[in-house]
PDB file of N, CA and C in Angstrom:
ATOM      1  N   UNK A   1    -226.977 -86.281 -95.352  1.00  0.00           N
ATOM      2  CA  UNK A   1    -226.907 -86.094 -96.786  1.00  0.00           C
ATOM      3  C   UNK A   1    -227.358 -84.691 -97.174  1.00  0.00           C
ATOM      4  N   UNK A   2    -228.472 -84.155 -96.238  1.00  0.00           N
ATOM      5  CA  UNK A   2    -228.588 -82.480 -96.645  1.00  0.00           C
ATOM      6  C   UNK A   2    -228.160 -81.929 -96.364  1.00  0.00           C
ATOM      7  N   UNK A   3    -227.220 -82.170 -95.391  1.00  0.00           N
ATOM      8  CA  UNK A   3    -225.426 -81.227 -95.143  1.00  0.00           C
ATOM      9  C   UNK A   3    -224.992 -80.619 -96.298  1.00  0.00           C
ATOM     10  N   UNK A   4    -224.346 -81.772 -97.111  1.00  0.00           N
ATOM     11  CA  UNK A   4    -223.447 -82.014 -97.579  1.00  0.00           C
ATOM     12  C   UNK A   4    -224.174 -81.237 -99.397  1.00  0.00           C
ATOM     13  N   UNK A   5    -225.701 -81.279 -99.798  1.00  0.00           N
ATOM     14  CA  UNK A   5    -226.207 -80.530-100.483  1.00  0.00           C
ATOM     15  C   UNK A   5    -225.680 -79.128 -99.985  1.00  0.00           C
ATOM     16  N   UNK A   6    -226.262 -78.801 -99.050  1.00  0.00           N
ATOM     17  CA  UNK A   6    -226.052 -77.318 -99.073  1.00  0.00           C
ATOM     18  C   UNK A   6    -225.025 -76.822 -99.524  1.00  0.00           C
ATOM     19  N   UNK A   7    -223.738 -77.175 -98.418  1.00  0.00           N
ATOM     20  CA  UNK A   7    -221.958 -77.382 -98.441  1.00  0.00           C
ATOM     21  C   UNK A   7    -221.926 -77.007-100.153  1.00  0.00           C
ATOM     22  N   UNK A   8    -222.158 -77.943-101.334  1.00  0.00           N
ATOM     23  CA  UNK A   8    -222.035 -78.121-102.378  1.00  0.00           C
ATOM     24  C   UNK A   8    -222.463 -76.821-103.141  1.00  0.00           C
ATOM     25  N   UNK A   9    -223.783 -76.073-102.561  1.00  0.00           N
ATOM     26  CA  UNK A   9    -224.623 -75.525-103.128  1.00  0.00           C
ATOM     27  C   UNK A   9    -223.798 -74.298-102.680  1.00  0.00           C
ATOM     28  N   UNK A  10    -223.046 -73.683-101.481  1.00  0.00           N
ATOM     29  CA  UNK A  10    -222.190 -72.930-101.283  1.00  0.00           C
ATOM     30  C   UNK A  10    -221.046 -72.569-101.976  1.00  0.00           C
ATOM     31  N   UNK A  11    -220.565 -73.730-102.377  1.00  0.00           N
ATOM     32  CA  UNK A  11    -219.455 -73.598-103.091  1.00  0.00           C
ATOM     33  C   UNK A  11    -219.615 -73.089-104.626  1.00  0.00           C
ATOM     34  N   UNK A  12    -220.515 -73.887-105.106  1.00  0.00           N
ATOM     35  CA  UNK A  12    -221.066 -73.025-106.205  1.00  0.00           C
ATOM     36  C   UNK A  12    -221.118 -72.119-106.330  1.00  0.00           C
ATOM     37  N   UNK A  13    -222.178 -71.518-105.533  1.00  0.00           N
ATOM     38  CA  UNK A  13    -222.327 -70.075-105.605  1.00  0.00           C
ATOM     39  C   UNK A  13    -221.102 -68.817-105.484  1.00  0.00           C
ATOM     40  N   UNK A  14    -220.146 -69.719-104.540  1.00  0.00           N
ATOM     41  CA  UNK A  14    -219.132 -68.784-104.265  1.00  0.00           C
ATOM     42  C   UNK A  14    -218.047 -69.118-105.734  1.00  0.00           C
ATOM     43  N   UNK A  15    -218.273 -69.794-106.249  1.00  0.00           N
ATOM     44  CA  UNK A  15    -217.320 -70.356-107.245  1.00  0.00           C
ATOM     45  C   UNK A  15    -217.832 -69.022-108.542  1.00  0.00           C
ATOM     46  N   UNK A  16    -219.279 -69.212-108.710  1.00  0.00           N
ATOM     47  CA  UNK A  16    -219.867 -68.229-109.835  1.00  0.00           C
ATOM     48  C   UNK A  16    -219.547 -66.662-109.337  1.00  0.00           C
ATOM     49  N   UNK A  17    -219.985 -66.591-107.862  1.00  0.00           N
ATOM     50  CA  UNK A  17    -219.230 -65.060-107.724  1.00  0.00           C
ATOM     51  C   UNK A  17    -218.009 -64.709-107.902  1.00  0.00           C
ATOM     52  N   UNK A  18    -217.392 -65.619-107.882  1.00  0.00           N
ATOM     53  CA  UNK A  18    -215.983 -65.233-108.055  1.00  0.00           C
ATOM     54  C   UNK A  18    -215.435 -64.827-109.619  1.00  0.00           C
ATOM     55  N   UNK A  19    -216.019 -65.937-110.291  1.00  0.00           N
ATOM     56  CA  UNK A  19    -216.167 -65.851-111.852  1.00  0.00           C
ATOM     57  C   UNK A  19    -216.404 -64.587-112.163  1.00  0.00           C
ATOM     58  N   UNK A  20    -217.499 -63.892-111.803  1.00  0.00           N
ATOM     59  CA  UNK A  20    -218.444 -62.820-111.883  1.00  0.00           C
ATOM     60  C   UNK A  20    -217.634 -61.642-111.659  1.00  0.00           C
ATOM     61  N   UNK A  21    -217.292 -61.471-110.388  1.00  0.00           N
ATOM     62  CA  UNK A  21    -216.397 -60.122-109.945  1.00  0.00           C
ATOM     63  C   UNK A  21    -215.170 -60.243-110.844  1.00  0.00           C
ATOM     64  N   UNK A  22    -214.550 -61.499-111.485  1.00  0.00           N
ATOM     65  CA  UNK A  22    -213.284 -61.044-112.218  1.00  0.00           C
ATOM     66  C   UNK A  22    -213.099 -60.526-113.800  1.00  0.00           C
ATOM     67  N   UNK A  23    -214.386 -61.211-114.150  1.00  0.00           N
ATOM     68  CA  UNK A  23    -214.670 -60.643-115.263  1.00  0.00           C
ATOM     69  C   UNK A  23    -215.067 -59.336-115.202  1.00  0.00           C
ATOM     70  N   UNK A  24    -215.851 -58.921-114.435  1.00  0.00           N
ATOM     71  CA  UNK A  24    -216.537 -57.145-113.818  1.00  0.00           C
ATOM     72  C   UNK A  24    -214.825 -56.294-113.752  1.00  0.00           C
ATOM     73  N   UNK A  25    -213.737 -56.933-113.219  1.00  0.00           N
ATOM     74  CA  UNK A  25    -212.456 -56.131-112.676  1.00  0.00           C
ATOM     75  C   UNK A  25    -211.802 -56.228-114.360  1.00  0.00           C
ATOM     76  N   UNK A  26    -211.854 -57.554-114.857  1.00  0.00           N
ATOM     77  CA  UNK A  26    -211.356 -57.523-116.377  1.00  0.00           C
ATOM     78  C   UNK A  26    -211.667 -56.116-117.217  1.00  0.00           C
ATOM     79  N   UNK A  27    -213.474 -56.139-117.081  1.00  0.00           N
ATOM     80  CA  UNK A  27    -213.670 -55.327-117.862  1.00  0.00           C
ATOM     81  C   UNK A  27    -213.419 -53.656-117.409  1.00  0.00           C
ATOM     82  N   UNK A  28    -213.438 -53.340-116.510  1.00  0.00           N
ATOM     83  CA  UNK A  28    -213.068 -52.264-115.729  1.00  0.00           C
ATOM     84  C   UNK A  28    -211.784 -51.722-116.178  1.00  0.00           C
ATOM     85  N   UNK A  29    -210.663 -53.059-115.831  1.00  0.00           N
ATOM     86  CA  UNK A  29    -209.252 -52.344-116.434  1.00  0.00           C
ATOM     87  C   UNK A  29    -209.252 -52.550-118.008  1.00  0.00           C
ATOM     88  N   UNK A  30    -210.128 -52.975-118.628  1.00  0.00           N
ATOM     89  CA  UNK A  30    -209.519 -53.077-119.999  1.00  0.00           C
ATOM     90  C   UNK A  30    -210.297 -50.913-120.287  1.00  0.00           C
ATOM     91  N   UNK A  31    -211.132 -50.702-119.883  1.00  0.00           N
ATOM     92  CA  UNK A  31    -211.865 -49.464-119.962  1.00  0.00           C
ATOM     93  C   UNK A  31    -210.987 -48.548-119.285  1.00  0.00           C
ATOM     94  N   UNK A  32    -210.417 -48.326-118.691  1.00  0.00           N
ATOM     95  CA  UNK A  32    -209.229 -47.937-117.879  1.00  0.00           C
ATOM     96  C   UNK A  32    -208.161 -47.451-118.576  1.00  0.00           C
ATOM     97  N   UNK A  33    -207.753 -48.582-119.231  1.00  0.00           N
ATOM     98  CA  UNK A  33    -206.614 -48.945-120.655  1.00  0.00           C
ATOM     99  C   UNK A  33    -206.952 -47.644-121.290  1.00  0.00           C
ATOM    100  N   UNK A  34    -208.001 -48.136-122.027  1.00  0.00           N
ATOM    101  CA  UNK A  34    -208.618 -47.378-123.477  1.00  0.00           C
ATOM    102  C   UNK A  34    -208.753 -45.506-122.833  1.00  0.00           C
ATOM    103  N   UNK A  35    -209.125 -45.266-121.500  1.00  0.00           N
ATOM    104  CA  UNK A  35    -209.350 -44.000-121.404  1.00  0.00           C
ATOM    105  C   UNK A  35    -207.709 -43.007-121.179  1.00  0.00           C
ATOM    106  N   UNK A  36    -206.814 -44.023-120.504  1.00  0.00           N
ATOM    107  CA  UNK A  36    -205.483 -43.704-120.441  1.00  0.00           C
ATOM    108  C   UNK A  36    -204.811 -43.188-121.259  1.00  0.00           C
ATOM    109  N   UNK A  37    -204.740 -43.854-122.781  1.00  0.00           N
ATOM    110  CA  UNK A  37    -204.620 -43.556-123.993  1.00  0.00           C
ATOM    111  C   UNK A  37    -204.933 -42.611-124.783  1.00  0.00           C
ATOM    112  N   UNK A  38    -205.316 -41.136-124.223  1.00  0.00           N
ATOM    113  CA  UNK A  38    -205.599 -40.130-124.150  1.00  0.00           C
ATOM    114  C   UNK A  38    -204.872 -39.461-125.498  1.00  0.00           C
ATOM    115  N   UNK A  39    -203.303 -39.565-125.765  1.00  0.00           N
ATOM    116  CA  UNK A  39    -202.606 -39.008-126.640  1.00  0.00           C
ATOM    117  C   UNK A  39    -201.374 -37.867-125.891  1.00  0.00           C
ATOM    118  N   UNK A  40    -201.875 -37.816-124.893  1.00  0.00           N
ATOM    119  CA  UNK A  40    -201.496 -36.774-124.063  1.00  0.00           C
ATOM    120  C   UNK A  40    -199.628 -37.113-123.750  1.00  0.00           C
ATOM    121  N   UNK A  41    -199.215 -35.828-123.506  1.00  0.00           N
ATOM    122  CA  UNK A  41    -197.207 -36.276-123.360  1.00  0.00           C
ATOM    123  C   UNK A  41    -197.789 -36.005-121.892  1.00  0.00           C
ATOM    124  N   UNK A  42    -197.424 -36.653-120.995  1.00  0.00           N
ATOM    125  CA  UNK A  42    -196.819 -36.809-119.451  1.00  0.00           C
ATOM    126  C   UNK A  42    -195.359 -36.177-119.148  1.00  0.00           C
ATOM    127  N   UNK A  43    -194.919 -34.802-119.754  1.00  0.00           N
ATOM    128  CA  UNK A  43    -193.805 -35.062-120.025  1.00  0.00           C
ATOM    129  C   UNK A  43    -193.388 -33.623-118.995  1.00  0.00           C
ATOM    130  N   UNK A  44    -193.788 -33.645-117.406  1.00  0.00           N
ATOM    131  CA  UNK A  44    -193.618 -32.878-116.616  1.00  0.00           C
ATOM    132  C   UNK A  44    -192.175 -32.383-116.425  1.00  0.00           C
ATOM    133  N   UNK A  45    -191.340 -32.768-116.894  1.00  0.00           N
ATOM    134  CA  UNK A  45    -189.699 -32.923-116.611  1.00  0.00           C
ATOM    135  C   UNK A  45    -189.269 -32.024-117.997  1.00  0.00           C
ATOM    136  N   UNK A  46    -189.902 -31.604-118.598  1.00  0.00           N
ATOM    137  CA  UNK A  46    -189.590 -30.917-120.152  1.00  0.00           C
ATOM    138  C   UNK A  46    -188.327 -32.111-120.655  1.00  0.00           C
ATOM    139  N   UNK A  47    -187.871 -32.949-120.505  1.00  0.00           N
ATOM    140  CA  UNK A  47    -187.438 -34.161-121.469  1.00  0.00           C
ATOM    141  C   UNK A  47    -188.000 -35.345-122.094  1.00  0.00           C
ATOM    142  N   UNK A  48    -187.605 -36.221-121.975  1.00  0.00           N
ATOM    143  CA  UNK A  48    -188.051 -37.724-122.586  1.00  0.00           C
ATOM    144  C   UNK A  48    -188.581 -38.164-121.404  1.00  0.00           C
ATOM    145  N   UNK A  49    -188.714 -38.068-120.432  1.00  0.00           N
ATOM    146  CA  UNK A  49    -188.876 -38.641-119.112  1.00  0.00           C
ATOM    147  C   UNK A  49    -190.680 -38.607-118.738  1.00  0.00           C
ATOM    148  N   UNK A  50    -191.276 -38.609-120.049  1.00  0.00           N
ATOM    149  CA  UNK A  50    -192.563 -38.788-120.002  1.00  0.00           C
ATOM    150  C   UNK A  50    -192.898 -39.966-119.852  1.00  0.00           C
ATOM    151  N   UNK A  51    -192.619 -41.082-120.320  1.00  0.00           N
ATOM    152  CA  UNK A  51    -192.633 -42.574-120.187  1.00  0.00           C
ATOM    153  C   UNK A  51    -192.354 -42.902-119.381  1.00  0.00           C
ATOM    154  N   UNK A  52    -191.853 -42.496-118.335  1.00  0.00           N
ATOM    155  CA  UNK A  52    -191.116 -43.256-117.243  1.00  0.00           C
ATOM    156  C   UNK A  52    -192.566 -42.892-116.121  1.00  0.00           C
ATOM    157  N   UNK A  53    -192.716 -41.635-116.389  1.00  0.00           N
ATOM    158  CA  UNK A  53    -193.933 -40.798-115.287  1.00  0.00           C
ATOM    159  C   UNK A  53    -195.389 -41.719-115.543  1.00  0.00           C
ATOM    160  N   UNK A  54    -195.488 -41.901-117.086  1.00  0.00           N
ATOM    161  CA  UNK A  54    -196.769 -42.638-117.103  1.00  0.00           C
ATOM    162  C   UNK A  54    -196.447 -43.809-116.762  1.00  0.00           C
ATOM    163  N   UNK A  55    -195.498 -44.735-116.434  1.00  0.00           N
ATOM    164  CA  UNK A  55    -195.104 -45.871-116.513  1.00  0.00           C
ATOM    165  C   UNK A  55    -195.312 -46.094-114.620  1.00  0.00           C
ATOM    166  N   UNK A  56    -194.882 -45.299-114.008  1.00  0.00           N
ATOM    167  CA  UNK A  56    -195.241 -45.058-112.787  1.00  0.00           C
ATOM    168  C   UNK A  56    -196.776 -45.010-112.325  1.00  0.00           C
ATOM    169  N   UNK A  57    -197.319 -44.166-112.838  1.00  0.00           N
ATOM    170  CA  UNK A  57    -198.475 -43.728-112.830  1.00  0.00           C
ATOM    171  C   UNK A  57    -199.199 -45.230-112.588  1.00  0.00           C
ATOM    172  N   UNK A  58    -198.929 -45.899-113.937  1.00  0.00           N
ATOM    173  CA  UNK A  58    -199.583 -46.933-114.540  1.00  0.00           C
ATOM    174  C   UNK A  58    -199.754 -48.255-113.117  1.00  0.00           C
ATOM    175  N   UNK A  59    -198.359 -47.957-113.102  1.00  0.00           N
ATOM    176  CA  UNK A  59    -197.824 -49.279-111.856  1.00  0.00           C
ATOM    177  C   UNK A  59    -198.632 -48.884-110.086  1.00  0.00           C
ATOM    178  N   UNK A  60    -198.884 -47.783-109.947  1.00  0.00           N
ATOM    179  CA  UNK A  60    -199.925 -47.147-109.119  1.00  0.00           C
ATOM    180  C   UNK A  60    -201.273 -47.777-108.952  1.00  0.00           C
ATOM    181  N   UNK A  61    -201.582 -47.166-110.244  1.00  0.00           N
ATOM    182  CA  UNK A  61    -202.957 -47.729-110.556  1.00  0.00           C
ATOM    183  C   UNK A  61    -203.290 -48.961-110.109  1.00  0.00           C
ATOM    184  N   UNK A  62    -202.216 -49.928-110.897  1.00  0.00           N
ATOM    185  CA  UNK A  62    -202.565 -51.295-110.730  1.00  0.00           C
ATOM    186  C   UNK A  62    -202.124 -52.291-109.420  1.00  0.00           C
ATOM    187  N   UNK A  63    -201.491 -51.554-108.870  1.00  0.00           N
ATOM    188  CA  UNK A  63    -201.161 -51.611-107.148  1.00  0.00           C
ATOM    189  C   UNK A  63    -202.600 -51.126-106.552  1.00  0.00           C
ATOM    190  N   UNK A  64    -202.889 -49.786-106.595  1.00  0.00           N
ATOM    191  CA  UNK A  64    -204.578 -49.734-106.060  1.00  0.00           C
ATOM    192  C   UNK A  64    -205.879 -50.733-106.245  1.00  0.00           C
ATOM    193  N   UNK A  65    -205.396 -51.181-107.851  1.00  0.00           N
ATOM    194  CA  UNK A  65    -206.498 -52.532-108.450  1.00  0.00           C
ATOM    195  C   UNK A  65    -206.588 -53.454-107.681  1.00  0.00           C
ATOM    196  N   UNK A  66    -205.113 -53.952-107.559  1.00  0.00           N
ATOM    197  CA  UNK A  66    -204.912 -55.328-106.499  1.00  0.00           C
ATOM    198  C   UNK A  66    -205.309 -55.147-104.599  1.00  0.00           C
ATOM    199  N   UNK A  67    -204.695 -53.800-104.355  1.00  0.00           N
ATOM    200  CA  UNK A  67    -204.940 -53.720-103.102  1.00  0.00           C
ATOM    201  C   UNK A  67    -206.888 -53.949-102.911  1.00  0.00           C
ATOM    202  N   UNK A  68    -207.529 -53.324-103.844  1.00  0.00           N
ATOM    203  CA  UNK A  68    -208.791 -53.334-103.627  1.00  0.00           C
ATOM    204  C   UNK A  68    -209.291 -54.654-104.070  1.00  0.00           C
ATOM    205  N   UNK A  69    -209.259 -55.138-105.206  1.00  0.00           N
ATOM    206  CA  UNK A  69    -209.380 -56.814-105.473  1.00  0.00           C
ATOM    207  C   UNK A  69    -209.259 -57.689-103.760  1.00  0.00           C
ATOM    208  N   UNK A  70    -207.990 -57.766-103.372  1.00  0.00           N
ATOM    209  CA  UNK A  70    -207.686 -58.167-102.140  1.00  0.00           C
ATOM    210  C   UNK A  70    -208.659 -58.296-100.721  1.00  0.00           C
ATOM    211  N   UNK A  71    -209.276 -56.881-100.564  1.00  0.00           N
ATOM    212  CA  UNK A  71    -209.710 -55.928 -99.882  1.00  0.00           C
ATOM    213  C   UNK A  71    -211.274 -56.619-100.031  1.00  0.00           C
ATOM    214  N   UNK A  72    -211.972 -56.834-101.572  1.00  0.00           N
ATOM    215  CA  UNK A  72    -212.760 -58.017-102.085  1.00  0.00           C
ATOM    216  C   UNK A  72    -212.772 -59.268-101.197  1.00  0.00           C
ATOM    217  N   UNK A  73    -211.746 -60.151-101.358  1.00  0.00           N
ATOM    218  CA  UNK A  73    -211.650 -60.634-100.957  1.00  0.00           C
ATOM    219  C   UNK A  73    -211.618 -61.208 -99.522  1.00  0.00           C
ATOM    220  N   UNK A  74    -211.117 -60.172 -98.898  1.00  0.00           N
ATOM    221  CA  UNK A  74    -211.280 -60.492 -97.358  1.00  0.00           C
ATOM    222  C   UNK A  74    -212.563 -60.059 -96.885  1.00  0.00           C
ATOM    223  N   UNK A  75    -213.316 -59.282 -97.602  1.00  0.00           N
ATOM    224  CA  UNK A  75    -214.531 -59.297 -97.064  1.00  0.00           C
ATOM    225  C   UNK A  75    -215.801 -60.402 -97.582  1.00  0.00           C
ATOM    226  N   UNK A  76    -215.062 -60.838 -98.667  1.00  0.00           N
ATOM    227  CA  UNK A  76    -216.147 -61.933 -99.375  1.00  0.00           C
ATOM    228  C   UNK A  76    -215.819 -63.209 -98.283  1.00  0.00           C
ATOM    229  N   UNK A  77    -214.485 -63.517 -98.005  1.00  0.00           N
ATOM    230  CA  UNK A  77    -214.162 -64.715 -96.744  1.00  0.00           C
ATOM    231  C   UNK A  77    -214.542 -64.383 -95.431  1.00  0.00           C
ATOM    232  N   UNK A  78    -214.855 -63.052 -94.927  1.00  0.00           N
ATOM    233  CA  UNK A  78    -215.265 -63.364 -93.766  1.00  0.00           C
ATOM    234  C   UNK A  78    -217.267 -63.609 -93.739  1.00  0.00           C
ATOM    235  N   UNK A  79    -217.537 -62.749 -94.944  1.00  0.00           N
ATOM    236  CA  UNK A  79    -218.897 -63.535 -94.867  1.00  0.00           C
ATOM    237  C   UNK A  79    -219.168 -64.634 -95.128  1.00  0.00           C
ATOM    238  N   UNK A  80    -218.400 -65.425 -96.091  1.00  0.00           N
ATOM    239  CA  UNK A  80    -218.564 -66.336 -96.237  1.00  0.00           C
ATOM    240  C   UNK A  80    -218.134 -67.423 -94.772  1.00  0.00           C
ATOM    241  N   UNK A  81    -217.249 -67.020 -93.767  1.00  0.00           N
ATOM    242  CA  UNK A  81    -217.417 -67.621 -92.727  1.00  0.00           C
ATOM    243  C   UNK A  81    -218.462 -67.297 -91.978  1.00  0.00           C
ATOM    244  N   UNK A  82    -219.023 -66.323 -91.867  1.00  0.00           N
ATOM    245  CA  UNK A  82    -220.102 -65.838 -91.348  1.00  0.00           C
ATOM    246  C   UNK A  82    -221.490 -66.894 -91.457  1.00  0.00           C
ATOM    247  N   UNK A  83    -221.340 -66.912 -92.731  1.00  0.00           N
ATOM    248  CA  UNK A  83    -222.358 -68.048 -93.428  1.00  0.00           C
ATOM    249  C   UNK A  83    -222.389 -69.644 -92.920  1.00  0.00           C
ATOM    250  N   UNK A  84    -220.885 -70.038 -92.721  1.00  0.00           N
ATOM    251  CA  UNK A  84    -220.287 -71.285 -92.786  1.00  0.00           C
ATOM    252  C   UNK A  84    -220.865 -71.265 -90.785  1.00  0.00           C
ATOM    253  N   UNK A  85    -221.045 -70.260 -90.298  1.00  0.00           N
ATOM    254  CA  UNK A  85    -220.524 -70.719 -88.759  1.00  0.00           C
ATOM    255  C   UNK A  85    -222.736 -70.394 -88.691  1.00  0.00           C
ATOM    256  N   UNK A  86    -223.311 -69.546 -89.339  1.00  0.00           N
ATOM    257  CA  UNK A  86    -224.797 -69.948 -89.180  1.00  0.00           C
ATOM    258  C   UNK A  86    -225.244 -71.221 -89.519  1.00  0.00           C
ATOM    259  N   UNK A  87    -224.247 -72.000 -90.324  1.00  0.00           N
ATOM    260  CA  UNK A  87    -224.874 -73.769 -90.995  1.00  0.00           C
ATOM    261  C   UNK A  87    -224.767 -74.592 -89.608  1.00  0.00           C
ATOM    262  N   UNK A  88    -223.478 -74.344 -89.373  1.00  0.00           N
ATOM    263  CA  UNK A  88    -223.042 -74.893 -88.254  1.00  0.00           C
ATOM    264  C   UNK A  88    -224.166 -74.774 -87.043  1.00  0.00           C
ATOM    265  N   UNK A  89    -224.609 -73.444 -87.098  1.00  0.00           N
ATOM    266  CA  UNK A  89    -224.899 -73.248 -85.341  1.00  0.00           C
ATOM    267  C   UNK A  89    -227.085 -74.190 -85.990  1.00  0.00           C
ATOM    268  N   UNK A  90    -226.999 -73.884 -87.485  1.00  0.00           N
ATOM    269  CA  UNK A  90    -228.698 -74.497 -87.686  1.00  0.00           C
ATOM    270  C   UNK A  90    -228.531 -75.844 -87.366  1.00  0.00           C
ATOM    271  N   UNK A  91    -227.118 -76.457 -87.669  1.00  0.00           N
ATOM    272  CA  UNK A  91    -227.043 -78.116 -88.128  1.00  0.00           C
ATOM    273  C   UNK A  91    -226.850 -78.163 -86.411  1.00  0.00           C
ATOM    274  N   UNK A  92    -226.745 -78.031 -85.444  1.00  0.00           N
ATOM    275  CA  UNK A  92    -226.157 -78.093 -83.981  1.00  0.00           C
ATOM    276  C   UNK A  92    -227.806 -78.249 -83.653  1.00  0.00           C
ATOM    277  N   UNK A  93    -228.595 -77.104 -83.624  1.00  0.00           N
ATOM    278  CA  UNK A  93    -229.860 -76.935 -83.421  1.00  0.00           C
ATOM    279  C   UNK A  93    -230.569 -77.875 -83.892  1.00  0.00           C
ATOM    280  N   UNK A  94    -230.165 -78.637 -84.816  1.00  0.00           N
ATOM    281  CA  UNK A  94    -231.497 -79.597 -85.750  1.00  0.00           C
ATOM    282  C   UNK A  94    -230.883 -81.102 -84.820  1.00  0.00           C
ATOM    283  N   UNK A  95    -229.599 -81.087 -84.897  1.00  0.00           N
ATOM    284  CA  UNK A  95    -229.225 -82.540 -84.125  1.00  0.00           C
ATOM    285  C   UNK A  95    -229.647 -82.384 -82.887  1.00  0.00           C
ATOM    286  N   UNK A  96    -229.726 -81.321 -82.118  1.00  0.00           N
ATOM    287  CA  UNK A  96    -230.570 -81.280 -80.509  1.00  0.00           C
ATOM    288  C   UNK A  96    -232.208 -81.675 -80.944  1.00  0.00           C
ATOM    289  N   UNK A  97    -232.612 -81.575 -81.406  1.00  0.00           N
ATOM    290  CA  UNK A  97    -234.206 -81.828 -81.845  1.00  0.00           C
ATOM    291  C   UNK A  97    -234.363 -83.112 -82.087  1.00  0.00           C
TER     292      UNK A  97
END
């Protein structure tokens, strides 16, 4: 039964971090947004073709967001196996006793 506490008590925690870091990435790109918005023409091409450049730009950015979000992620799952395989090796140790 104190397995199965802990187990519970893991998930939690990983449930609130998760909460935590997305709201932290929310607020990041909404600040992101607002500094972008500069006023500025992007308009390297001397035509209309300024929109298209920031529009690029933009789609960059948020390709780097995700790649790193991701990048989050695989390092939050391997500690978190990390974690999962020390329960294991305490709960192995306590049933030999």
């Amino acid at each position: 039964m104190k397995k199965n506490n802990n187990r519970k008590d893991l998930d939690r925690t990983s449930i609130t971090q998760d909460q935590g870091e997305e709201d932290e990435d929310e607020r990041e790109k909404e600040e992101e947004e607002d500094h972008d918005d500069d006023g500025e023409e992007d308009d390297e091409e001397g035509e209309e073709g300024g929109g298209e450049l920031r529009r690029r730009r933009r789609k960059d950015k948020e390709m780097k967001e995700k790649e790193k979000k991701e990048e989050k992620k695989k390092e939050k799952k391997k500690e978190m196996k990390k974690i999962m395989m020390m329960m294991k090796k305490k709960e192995k140790k306590e049933e030999k006793k």
